[in-house]
C-alpha atoms as a PDB file:
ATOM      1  CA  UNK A   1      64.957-158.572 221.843  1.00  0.00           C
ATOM      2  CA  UNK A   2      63.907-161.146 224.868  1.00  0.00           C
ATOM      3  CA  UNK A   3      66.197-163.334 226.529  1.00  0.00           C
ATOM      4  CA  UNK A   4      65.311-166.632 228.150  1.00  0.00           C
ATOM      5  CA  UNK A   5      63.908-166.739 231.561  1.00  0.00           C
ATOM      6  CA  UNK A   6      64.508-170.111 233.264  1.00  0.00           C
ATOM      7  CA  UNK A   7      61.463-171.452 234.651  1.00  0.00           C
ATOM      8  CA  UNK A   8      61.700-172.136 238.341  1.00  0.00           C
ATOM      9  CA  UNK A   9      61.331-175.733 239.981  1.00  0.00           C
ATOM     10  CA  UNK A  10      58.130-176.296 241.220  1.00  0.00           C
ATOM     11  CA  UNK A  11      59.318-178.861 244.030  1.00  0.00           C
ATOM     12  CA  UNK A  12      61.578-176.973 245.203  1.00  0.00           C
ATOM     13  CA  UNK A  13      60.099-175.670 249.149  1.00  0.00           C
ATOM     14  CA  UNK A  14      59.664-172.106 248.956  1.00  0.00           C
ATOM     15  CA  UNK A  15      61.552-169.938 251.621  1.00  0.00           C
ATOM     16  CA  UNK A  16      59.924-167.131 253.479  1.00  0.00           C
ATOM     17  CA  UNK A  17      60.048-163.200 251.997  1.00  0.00           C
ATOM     18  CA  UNK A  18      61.432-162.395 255.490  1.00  0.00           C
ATOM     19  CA  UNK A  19      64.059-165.474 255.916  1.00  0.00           C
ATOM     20  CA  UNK A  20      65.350-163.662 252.718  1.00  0.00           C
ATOM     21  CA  UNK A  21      65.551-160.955 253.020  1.00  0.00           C
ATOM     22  CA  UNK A  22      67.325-161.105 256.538  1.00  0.00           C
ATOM     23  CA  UNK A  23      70.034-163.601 254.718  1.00  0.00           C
ATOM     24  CA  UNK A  24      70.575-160.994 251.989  1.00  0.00           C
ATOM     25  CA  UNK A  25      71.406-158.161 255.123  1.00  0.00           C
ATOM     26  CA  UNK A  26      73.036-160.487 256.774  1.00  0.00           C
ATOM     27  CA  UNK A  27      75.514-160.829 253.589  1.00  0.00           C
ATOM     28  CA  UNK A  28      75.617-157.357 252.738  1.00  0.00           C
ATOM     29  CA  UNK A  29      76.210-156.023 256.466  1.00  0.00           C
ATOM     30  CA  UNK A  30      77.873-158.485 258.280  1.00  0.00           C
ATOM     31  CA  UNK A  31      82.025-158.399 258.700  1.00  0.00           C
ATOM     32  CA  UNK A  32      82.030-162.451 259.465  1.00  0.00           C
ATOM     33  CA  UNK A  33      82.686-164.648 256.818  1.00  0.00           C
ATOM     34  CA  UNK A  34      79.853-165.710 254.723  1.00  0.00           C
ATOM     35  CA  UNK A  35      78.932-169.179 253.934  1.00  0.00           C
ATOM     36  CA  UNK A  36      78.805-169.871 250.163  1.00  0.00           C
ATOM     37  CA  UNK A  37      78.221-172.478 248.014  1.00  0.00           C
ATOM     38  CA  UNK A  38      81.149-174.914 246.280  1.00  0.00           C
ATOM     39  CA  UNK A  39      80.926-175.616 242.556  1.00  0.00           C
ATOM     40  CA  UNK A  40      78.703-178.725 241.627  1.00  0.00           C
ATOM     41  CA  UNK A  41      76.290-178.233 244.775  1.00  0.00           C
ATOM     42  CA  UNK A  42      73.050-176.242 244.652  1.00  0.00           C
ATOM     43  CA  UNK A  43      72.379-173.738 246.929  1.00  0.00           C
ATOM     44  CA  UNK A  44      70.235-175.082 250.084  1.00  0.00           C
ATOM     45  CA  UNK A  45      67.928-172.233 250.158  1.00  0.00           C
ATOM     46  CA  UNK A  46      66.633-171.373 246.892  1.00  0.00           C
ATOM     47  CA  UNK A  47      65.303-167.590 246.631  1.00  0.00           C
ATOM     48  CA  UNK A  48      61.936-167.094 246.589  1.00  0.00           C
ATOM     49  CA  UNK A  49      59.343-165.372 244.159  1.00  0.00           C
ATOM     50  CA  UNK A  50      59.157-162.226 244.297  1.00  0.00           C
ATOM     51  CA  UNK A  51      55.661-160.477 243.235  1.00  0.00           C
ATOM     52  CA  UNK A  52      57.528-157.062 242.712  1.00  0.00           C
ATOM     53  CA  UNK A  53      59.471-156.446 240.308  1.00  0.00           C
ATOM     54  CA  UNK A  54      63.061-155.474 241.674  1.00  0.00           C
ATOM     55  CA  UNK A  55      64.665-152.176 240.081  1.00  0.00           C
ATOM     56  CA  UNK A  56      68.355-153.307 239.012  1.00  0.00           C
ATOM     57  CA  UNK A  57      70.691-150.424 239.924  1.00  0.00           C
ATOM     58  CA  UNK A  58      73.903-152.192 238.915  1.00  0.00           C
ATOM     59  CA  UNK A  59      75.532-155.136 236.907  1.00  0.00           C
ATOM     60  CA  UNK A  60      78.904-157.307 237.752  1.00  0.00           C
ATOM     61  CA  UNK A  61      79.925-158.857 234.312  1.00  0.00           C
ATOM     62  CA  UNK A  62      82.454-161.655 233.932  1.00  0.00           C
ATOM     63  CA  UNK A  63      85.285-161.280 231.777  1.00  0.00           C
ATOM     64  CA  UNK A  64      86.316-163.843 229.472  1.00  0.00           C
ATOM     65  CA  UNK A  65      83.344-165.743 227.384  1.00  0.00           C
ATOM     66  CA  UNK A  66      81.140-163.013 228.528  1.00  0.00           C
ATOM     67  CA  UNK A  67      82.286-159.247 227.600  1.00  0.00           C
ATOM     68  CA  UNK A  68      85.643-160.687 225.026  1.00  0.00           C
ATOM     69  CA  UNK A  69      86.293-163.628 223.357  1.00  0.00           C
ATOM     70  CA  UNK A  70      89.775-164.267 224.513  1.00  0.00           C
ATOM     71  CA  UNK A  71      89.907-168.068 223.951  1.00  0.00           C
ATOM     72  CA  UNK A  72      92.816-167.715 220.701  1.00  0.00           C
ATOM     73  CA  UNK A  73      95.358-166.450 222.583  1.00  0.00           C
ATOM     74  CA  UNK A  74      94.497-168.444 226.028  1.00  0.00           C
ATOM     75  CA  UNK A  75      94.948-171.230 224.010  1.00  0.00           C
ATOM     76  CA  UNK A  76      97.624-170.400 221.879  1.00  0.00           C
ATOM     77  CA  UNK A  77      99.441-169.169 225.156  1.00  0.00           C
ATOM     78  CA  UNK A  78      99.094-172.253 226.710  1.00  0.00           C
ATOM     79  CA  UNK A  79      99.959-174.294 223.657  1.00  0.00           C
ATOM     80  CA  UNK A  80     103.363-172.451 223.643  1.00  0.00           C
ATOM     81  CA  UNK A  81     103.899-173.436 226.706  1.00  0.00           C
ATOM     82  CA  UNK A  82     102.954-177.298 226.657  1.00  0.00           C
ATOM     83  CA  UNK A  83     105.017-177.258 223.519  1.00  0.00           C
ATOM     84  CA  UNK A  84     108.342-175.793 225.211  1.00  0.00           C
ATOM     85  CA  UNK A  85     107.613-178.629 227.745  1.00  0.00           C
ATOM     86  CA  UNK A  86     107.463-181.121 225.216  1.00  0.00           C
ATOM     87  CA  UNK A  87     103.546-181.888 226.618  1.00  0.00           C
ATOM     88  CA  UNK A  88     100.776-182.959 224.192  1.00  0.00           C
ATOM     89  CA  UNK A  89      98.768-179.328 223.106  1.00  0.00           C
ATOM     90  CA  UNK A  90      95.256-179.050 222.604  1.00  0.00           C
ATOM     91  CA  UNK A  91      92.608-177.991 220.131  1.00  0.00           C
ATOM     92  CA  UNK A  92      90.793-174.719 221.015  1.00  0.00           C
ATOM     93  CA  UNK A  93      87.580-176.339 221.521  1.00  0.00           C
ATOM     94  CA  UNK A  94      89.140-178.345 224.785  1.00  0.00           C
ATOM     95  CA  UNK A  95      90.005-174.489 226.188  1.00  0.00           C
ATOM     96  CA  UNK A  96      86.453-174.282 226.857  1.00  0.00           C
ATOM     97  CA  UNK A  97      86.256-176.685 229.344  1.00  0.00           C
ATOM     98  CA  UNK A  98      89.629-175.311 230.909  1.00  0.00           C
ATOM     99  CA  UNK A  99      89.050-171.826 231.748  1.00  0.00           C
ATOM    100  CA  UNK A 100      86.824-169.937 234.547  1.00  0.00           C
ATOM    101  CA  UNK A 101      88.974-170.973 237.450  1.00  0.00           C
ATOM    102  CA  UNK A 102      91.925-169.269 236.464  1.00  0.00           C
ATOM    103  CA  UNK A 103      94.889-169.295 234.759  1.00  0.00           C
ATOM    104  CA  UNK A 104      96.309-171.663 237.267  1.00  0.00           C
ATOM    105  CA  UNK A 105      93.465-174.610 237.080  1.00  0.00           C
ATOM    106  CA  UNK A 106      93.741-174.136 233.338  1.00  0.00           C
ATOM    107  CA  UNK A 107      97.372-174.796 233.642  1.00  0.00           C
ATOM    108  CA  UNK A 108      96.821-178.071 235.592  1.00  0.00           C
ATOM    109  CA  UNK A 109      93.617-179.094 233.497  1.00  0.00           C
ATOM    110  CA  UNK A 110      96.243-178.676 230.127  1.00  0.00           C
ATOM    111  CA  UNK A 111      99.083-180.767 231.866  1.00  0.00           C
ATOM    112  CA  UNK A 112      98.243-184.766 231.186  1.00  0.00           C
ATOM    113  CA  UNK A 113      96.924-186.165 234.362  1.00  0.00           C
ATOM    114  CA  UNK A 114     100.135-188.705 234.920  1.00  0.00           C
ATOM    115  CA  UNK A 115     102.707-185.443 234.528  1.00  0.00           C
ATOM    116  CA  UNK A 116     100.858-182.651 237.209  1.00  0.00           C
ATOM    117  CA  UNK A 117     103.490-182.768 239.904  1.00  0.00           C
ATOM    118  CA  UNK A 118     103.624-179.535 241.442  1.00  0.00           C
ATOM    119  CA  UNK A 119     107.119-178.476 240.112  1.00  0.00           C
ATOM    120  CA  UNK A 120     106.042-178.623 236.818  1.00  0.00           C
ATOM    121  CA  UNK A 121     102.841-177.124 237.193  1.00  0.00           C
ATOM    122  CA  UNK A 122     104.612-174.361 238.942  1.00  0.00           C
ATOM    123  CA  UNK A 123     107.219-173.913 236.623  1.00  0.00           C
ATOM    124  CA  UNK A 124     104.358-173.787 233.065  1.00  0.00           C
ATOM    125  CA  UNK A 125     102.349-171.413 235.342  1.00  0.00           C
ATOM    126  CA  UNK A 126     104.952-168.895 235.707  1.00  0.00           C
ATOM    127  CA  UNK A 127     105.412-169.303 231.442  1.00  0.00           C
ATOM    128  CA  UNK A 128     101.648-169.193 231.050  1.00  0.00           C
ATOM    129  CA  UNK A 129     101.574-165.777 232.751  1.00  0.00           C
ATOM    130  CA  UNK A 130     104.619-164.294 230.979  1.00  0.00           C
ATOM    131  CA  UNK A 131     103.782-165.711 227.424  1.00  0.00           C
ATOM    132  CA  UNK A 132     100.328-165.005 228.110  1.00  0.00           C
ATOM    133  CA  UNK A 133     101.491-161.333 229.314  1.00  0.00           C
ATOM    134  CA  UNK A 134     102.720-160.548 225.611  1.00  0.00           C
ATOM    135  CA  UNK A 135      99.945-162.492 223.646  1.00  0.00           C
ATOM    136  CA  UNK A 136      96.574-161.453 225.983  1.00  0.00           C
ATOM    137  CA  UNK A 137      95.075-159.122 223.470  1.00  0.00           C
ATOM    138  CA  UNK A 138      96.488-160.605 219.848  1.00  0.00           C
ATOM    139  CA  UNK A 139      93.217-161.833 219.026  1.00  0.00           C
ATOM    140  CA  UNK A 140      90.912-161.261 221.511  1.00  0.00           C
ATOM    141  CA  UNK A 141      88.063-158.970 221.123  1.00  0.00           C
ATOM    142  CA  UNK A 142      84.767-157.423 222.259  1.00  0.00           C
ATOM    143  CA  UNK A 143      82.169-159.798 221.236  1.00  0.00           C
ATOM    144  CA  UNK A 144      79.379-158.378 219.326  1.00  0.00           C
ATOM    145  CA  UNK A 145      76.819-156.323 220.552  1.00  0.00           C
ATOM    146  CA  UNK A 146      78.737-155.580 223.533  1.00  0.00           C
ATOM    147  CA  UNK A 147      79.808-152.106 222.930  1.00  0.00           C
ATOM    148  CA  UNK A 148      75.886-150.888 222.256  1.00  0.00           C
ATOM    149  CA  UNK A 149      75.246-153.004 225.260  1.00  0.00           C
ATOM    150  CA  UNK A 150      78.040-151.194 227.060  1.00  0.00           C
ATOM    151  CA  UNK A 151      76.446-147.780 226.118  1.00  0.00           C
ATOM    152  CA  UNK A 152      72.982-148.765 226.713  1.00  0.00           C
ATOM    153  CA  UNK A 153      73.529-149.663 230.047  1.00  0.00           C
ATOM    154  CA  UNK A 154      75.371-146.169 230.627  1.00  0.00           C
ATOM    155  CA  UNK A 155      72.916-144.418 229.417  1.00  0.00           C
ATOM    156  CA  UNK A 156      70.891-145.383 232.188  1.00  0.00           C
ATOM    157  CA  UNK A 157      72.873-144.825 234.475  1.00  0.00           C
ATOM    158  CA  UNK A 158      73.678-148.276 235.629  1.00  0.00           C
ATOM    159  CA  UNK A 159      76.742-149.131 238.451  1.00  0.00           C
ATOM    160  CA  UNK A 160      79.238-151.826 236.198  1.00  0.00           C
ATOM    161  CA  UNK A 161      81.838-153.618 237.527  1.00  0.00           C
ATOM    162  CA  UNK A 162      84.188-156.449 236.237  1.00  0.00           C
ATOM    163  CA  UNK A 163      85.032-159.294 238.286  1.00  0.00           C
ATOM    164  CA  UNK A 164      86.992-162.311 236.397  1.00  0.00           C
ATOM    165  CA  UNK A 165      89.264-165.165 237.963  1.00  0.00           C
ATOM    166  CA  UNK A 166      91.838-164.160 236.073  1.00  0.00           C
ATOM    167  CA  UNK A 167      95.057-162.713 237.865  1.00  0.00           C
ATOM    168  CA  UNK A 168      94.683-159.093 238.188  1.00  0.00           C
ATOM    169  CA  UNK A 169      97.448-157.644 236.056  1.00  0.00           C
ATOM    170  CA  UNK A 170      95.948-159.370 232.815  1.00  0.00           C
ATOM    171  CA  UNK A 171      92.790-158.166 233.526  1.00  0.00           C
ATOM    172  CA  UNK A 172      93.222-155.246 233.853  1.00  0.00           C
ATOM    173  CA  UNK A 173      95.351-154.888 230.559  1.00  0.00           C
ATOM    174  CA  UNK A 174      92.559-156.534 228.578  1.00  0.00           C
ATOM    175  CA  UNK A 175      90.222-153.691 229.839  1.00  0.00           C
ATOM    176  CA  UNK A 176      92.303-151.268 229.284  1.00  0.00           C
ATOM    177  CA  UNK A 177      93.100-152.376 226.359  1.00  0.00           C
ATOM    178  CA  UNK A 178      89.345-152.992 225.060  1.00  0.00           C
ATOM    179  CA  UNK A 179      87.177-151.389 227.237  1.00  0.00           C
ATOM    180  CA  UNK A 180      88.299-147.910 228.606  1.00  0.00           C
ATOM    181  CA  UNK A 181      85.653-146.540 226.331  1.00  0.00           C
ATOM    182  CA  UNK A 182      83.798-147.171 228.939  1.00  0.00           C
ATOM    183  CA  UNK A 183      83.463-146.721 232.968  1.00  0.00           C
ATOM    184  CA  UNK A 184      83.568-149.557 235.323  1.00  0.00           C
ATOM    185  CA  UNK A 185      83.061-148.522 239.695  1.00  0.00           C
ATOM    186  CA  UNK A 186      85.109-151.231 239.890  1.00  0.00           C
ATOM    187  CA  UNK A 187      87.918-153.986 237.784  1.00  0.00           C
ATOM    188  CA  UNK A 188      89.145-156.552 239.696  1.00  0.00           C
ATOM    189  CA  UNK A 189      91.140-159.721 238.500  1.00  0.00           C
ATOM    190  CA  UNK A 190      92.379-162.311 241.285  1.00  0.00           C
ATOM    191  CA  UNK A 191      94.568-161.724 244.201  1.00  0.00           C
ATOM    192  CA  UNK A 192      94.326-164.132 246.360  1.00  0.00           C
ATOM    193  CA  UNK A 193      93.418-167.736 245.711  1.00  0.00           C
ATOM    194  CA  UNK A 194      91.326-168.005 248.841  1.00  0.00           C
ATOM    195  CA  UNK A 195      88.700-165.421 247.167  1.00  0.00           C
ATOM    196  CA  UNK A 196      88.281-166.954 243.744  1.00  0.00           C
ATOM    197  CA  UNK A 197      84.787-167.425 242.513  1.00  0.00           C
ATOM    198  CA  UNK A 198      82.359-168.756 243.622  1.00  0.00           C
ATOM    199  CA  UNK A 199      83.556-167.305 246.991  1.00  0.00           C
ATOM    200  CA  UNK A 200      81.273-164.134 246.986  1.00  0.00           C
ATOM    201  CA  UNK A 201      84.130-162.289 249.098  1.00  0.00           C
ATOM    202  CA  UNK A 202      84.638-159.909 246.443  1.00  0.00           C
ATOM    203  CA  UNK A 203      81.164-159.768 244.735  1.00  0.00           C
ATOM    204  CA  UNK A 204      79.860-158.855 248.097  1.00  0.00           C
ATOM    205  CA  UNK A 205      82.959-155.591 248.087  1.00  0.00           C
ATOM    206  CA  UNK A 206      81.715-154.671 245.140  1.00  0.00           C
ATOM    207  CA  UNK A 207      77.959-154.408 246.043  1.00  0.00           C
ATOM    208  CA  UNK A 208      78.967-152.622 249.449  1.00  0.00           C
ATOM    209  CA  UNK A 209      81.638-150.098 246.518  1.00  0.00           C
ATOM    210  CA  UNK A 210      78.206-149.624 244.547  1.00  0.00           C
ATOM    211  CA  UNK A 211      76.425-148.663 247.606  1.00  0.00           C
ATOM    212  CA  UNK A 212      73.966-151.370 246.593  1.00  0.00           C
ATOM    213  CA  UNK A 213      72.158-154.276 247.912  1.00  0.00           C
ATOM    214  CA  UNK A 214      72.815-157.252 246.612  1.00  0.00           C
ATOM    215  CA  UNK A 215      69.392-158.477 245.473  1.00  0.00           C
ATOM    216  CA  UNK A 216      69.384-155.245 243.388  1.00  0.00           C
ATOM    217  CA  UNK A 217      72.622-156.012 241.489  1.00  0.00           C
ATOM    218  CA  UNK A 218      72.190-158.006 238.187  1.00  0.00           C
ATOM    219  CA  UNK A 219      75.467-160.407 237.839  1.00  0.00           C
ATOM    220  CA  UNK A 220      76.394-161.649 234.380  1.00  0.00           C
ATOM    221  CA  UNK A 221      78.725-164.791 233.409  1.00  0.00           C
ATOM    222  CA  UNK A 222      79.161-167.764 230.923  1.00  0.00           C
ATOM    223  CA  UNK A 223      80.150-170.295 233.116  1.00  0.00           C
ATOM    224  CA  UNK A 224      78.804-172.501 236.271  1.00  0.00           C
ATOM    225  CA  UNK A 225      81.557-170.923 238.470  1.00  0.00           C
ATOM    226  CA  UNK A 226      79.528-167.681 237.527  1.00  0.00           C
ATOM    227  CA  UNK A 227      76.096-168.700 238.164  1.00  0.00           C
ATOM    228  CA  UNK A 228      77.228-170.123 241.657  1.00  0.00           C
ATOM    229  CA  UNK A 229      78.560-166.505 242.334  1.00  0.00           C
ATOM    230  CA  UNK A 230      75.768-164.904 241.615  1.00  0.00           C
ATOM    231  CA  UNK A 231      73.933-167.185 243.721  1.00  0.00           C
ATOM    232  CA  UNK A 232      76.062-167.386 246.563  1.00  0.00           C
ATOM    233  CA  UNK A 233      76.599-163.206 247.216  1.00  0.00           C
ATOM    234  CA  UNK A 234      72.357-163.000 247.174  1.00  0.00           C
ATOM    235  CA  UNK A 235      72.418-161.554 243.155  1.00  0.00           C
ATOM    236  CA  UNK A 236      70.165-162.088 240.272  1.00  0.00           C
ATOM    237  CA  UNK A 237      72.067-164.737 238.271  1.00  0.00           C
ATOM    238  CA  UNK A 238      72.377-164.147 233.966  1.00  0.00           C
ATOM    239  CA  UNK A 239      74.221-166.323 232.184  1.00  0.00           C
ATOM    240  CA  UNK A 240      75.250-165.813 228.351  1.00  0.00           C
ATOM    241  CA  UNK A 241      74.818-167.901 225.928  1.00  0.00           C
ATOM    242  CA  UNK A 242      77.741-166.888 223.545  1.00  0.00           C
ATOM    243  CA  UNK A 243      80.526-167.800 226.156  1.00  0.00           C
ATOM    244  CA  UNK A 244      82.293-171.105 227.128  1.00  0.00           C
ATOM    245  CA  UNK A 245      79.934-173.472 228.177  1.00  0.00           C
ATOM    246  CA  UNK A 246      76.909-174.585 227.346  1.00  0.00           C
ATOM    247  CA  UNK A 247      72.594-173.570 228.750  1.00  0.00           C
ATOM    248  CA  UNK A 248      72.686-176.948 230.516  1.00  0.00           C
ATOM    249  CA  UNK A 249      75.634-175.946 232.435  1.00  0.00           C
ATOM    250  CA  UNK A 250      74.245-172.452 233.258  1.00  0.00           C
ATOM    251  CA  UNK A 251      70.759-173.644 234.342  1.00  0.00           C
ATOM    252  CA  UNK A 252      72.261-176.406 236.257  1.00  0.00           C
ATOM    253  CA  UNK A 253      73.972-174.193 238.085  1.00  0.00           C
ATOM    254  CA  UNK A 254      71.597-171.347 239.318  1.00  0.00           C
ATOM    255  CA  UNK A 255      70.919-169.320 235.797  1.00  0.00           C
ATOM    256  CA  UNK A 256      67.483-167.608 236.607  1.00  0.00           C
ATOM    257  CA  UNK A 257      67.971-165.835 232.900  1.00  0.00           C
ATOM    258  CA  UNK A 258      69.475-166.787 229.771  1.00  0.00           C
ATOM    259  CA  UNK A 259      70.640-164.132 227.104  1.00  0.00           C
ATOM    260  CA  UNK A 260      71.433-165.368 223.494  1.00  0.00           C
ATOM    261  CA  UNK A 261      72.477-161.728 222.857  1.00  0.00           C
ATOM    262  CA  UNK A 262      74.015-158.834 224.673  1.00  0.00           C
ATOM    263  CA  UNK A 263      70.634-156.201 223.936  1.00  0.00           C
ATOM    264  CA  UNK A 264      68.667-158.677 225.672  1.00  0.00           C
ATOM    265  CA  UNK A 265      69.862-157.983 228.846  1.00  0.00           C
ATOM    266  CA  UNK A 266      68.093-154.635 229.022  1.00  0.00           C
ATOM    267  CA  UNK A 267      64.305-156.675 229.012  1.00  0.00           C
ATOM    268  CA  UNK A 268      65.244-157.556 232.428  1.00  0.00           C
ATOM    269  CA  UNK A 269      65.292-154.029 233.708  1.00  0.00           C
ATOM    270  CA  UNK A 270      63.082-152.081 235.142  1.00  0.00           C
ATOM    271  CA  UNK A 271      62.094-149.826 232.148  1.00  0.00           C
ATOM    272  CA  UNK A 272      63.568-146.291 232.828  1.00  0.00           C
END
C-alpha cells in the first residue's frame, strides 16, 4: 500500500545541499540551544530536494491519535471533571481540537473562556490527572494495523521511540499497558513544560540515544504540533491520517508524507 507524498511548493527558494546539511550538524552536535519553530509559523528555511534517496534507520512516533486511539477516556476524564465543577462538558468530537499540547492546554481549552482563572485551572488539572490516572486505558486501544506495523518495522531492524506531550507517568502506563509487545530505545512523556513539542529539545536526545542523525530519522504524528517537530529537530515529517486532525492541518504544517494506513509507512523506506 502507498501513502501520500505531499508535493513540494514550487516558489518556495531552494536552500543549498551544504547550508543543510551544516544546520542539521549543527542541531545534532551542538550543546547551545537550538532555534525552533512556534506553532502556526512555517519554518524559514525549507529543506531542500534531495536526489538520493535517504536510508531511514529509525522512527519517533507520537502517541495519542497516532499509535492508540485514546480520545474516550480523555474525554470522558475530562467530562468528569467539568461535571464535578459544575462546567458545561463536551462532545467527543470537540476533544479533537483539545489535545496535542497536553493534558494541561486541554484542561484550559475545556474550561469556558470567561471561567479560566488560574486557581481553577489548577485545581481541574490536578483532577484531570488523577481521574485520568484510573480511566487512561478503559477504552483506549491500538488502532488498527499498528501491531503488524509495529512488527514490520522490527523486523527490519528499525530504532523506535515514543515521544507524546502527555505527562510522563500516563505515558508510560499506556505503553506498558498496550505496547510492551514491543521494544521502544526510548518512551518519554513530558517533564518539563519548557520542552513540550514543537521544542525539538527532546527529539534531538532521542536522535543523539539512537546514535542517529536526524535527517535519517523518520518522525510520525497526527497533529500540527507534530509536523512542526519533525520539522524543527531536522526529521522527515509523516503525518497520519487516522488521528485528530485533519490533511489540511498536517500539510499546513510541514507534512512531507501522508499515510491513510499504518503499512504504508514502510513505502517510504529504503527497501531492505
Amino acid at each position: 500500500m502507498q501513502g501520500t507524498r505531499v508535493k513540494k511548493n514550487k516558489k518556495r527558494k531552494p536552500v543549498s545541499r551544504t547550508y543543510w546539511h551544516n544546520w542539521v550538524a549543527h542541531l545534532f552536535f551542538s550543546k547551545t540551544t537550538v532555534k525552533w519553530v512556534n506553532p502556526g509559523y512555517a519554518s524559514p528555511e525549507p529543506a531542500p530536494c534531495l536526489e538520493v534517496p535517504i536510508k531511514y534507520k529509525g522512527i519517533i512516533f507520537d502517541l495519542d491519535g497516532t499509535l492508540v486511539n485514546s480520545l474516550e477516556d480523555i474525554a470522558d476524564s475530562m467530562n468528569c471533571v467539568l461535571q464535578e465543577n459544575n462546567l458545561p462538558t463536551h462532545p467527543l468530537e470537540s476533544y479533537k481540537l483539545f489535545v496535542g499540547k497536553g493534558i494541561r492546554n486541554l484542561v484550559r481549552q475545556a474550561i469556558p473562556e470567561e471561567a479560566r482563572e488560574e486557581e481553577l485551572v489548577n485545581n481541574c488539572y490536578r483532577s484531570m490527572v488523577n481521574v485520568y490516572r484510573r480511566n487512561s486505558t478503559k477504552k483506549t486501544r491500538l488502532y488498527d494495523g499498528i501491531a503488524e506495523m509495529l512488527d514490520e518495522l522490527t523486523a527490519r531492524g528499525l530504532k523506535l521511540a515514543i515521544l507524546s506531550n502527555k505527562a510522563d507517568e500516563l505515558t508510560q502506563r499506556i505503553v506498558s499497558d498496550l505496547l510492551s509487545a514491543w521494544h521502544f530505545e526510548v518512551v518519554t512523556g513530558l517533564h518539563t513544560e519548557a520542552h513540550k513539542k514543537p521544542n525539538p529539545i527532546v527529539a534531538l536526545q532521542i536522535s543523539e540515544k539512537f546514535g542517529i542523525l536526524p535527517q535519517e530519522i523518520i518522525y510520525v504524528g497526527d497533529t500540527s504540533t507534530d509536523m512542526l517537530t519533525a520539522t524543527n529537530a531536522g526529521m522527515y515529517a509523516v503525518g497520519v491520517l487516522w488521528g485528530f486532525r485533519t490533511k489540511e492541518e498536517l500539510v499546513r504544517s510541514g507534512a512531507k508524507y501522508l499515510l491513510s494506513y499504518p503499512s504504508e509507512i514502510i513505502s517510504i523506506l529504503v527497501p531492505a
